[in-house]
Protein backbone atom coordinates (compact mmCIF):
# COMPACT_ATOMS: atom_id res chain seq x y z
CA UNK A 1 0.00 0.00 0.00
CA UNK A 2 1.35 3.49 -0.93
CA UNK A 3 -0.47 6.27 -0.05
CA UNK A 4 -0.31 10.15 -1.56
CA UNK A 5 -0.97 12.08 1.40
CA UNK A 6 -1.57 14.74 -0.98
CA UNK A 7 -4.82 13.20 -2.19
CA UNK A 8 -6.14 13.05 2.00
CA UNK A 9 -8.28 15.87 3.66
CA UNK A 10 -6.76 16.84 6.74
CA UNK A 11 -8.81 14.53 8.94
CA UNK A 12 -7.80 11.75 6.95
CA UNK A 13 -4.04 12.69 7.32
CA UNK A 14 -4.36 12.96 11.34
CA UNK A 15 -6.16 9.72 11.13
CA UNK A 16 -3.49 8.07 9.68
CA UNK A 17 -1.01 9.71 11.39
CA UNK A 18 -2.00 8.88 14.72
CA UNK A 19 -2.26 5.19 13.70
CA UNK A 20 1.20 5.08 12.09
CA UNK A 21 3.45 7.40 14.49
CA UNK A 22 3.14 5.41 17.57
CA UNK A 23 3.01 4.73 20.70
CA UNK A 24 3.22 8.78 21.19
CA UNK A 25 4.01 10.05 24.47
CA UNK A 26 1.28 12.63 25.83
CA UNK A 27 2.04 16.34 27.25
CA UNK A 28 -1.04 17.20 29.98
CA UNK A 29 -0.74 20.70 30.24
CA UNK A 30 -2.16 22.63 33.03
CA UNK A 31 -2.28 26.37 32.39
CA UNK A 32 -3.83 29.24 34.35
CA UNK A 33 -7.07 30.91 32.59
CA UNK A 34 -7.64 33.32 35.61
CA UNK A 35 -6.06 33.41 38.89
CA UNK A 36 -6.11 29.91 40.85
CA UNK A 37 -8.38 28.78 38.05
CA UNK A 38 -6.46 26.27 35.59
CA UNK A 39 -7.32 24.84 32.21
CA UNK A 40 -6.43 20.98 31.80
CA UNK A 41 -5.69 19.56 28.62
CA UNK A 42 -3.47 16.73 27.02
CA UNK A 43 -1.21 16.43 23.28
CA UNK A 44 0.00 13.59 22.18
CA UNK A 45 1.92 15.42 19.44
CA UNK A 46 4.45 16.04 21.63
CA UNK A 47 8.51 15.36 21.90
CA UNK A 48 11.27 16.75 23.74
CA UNK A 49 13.40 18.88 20.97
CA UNK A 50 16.59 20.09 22.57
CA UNK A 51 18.63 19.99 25.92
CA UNK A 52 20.11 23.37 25.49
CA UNK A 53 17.97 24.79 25.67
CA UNK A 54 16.29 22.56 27.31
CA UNK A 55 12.80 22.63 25.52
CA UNK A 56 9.50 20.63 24.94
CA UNK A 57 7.32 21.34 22.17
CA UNK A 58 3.42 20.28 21.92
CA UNK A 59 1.19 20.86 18.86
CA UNK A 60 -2.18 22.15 19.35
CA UNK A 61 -5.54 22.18 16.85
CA UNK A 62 -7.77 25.00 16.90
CA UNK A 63 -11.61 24.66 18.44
CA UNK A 64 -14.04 23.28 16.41
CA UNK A 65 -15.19 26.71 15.63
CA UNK A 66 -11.30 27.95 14.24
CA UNK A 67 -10.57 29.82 17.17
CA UNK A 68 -7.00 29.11 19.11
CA UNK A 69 -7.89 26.66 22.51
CA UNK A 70 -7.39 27.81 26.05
CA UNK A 71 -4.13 26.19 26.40
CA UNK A 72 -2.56 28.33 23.52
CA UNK A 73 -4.43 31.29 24.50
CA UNK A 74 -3.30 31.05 28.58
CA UNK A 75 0.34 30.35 27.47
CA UNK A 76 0.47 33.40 25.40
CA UNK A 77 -1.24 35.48 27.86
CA UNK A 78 0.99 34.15 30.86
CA UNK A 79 4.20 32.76 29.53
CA UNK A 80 3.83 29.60 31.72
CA UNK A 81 2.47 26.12 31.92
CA UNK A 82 3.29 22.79 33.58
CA UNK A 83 3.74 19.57 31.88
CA UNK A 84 2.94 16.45 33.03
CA UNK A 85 3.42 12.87 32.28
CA UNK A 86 0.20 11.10 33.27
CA UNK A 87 0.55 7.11 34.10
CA UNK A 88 -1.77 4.64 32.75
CA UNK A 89 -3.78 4.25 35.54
CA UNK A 90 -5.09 8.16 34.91
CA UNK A 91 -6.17 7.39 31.27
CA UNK A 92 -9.95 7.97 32.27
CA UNK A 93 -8.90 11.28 33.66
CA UNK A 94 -6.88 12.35 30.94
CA UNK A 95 -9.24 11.68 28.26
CA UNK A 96 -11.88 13.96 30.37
CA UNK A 97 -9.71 16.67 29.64
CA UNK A 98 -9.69 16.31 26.03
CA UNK A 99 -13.26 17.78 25.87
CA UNK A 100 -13.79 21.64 24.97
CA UNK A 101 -14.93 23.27 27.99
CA UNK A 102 -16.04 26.87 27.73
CA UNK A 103 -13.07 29.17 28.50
CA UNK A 104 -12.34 29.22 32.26
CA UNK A 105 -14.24 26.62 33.11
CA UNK A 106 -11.32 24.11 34.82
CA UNK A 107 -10.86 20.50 33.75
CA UNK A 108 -8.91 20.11 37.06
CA UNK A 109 -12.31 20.94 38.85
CA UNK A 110 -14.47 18.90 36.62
CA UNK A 111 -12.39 16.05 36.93
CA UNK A 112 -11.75 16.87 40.68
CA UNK A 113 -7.90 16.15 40.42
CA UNK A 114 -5.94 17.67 43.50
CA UNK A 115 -2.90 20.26 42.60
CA UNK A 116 0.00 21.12 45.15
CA UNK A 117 2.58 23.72 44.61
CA UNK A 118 5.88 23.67 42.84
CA UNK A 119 8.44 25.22 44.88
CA UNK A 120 9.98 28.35 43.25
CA UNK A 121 7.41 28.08 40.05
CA UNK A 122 4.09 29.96 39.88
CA UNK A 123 1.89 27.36 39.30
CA UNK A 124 1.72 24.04 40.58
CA UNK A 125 1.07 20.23 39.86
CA UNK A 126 -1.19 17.75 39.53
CA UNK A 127 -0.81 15.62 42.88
CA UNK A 128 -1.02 12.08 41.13
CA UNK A 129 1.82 12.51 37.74
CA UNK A 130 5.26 11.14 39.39
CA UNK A 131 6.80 13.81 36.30
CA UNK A 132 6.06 16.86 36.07
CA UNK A 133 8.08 19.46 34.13
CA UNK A 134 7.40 23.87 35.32
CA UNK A 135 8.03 25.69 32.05
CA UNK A 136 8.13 28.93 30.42
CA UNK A 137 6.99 29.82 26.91
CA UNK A 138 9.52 29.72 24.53
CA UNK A 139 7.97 30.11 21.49
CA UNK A 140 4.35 29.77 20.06
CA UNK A 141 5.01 28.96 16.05
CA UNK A 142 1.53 28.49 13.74
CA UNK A 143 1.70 26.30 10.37
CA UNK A 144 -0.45 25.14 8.22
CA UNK A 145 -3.89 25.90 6.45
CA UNK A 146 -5.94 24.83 9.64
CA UNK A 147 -3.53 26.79 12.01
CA UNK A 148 -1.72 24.42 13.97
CA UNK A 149 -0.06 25.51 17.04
CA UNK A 150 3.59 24.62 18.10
CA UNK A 151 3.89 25.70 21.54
CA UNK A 152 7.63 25.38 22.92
CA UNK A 153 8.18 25.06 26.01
CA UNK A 154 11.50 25.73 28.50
CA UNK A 155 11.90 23.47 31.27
CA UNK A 156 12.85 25.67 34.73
CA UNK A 157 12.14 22.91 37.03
CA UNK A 158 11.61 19.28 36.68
CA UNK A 159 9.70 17.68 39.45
CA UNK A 160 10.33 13.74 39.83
CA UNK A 161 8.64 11.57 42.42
CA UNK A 162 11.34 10.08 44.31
CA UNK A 163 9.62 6.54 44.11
CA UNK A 164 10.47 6.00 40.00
CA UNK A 165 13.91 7.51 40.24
CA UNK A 166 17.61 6.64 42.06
CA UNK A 167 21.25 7.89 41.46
CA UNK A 168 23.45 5.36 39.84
CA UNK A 169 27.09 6.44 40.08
CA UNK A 170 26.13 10.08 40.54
CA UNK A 171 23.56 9.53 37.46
CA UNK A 172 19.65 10.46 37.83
CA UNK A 173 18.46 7.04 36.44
CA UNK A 174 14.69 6.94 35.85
CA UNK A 175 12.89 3.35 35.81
CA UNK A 176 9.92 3.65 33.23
CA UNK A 177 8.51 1.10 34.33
CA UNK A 178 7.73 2.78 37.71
CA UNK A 179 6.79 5.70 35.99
CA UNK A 180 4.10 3.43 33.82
CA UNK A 181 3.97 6.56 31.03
CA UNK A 182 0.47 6.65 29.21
CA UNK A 183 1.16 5.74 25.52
CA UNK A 184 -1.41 6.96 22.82
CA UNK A 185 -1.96 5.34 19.50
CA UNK A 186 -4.70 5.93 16.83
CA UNK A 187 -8.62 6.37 17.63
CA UNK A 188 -9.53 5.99 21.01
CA UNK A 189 -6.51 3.45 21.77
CA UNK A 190 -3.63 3.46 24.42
CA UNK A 191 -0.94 1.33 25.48
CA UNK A 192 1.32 0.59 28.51
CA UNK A 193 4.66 -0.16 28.43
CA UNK A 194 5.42 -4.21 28.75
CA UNK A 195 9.11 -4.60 29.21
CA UNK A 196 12.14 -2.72 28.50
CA UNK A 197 15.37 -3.81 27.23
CA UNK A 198 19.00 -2.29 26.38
CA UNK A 199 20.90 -2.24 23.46
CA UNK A 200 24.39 -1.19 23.92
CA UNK A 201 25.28 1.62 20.86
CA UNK A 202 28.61 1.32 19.20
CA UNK A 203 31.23 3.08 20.15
């Protein structure tokens, strides 16, 4: 099979995209719409794309009716979000957050998730992610015909739950395994990490 993606619509092109590029990792992204009132939302186009800087960069759609969503629009307005990295055993909660909300009304809230603070960072966390990265916008980039949004983001702080991570000859080493990372594929599908394994690269 060999398929023009110039032929596709652009649903049919995220369709197949989403099937093909997996498993994805997925940003949630807490942002504040008004003060100590926080929009919720998750990306699963979403990679880290430098260490130094050290950045993150999520893409994200417009609404349904073409205007930019509240994540984009709070990041812009405040110049700071948090990151998370949501385990599999919050995939119910995370795809809550995926639904458009009217603007201020809080996922977090809805979903009644708890948040505690992130110490030197203006916003804080979501109590239950064992990851959690306090950022600063770097740079909001639009592409595209249906004005896509590439959000960069610079890490400041990093929090890590001390229960998925130890120091192995004065290395941070993180066991994935612990952290049990929510993995999206195509549709309405996830996946969990099985097993990991090492391959040693040549020198």
């Amino acid at each position: 099979m060999n398929i023009d993606m110039s032929t596709l619509s652009s649903a049919e092109a995220y369709h197949l995209m989403t099937q093909t590029v997996v498993p994805r990792p997925i940003a949630w992204v807490l942002t504040e719409s008004s003060t100590n009132n926080y929009n919720l939302a998750p990306f699963s186009y979403f990679t880290a794309v430098s260490s130094s800087p050290p950045l993150l960069m999520f893409s994200v759609g417009n609404k349904p009716g073409g205007e930019p969503k509240d994540t984009v629009r709070n990041v812009i307005e405040t110049g700071k979000m948090v990151i998370h990295i949501a385990s599999a055993d919050l995939a119910e909660q995370v795809t809550q957050t995926a639904a458009t909300l009217p603007h201020g009304m809080s996922e977090v809230d809805a979903v009644e998730l708890s948040l505690v603070p992130i110490e030197g960072f203006e916003l804080p966390r979501l109590q239950t992610c064992s990851i959690a990265f306090a950022c600063c916008l770097y740079e909001v980039k639009q592409i595209g015909d249906t004005a896509q949004h590439l959000v960069f983001a610079e890490i400041e702080h990093v929090y890590i739950d001390s229960k998925v991570a130890q120091l192995q000859e004065e290395r941070l080493v993180i066991d994935a395994m612990d952290v049990n990372p929510l993995c999206r594929l195509g549709g309405a599908q996830y996946a969990v990490l099985e097993k990991t394994f090492s391959v040693a690269r040549p020198k």
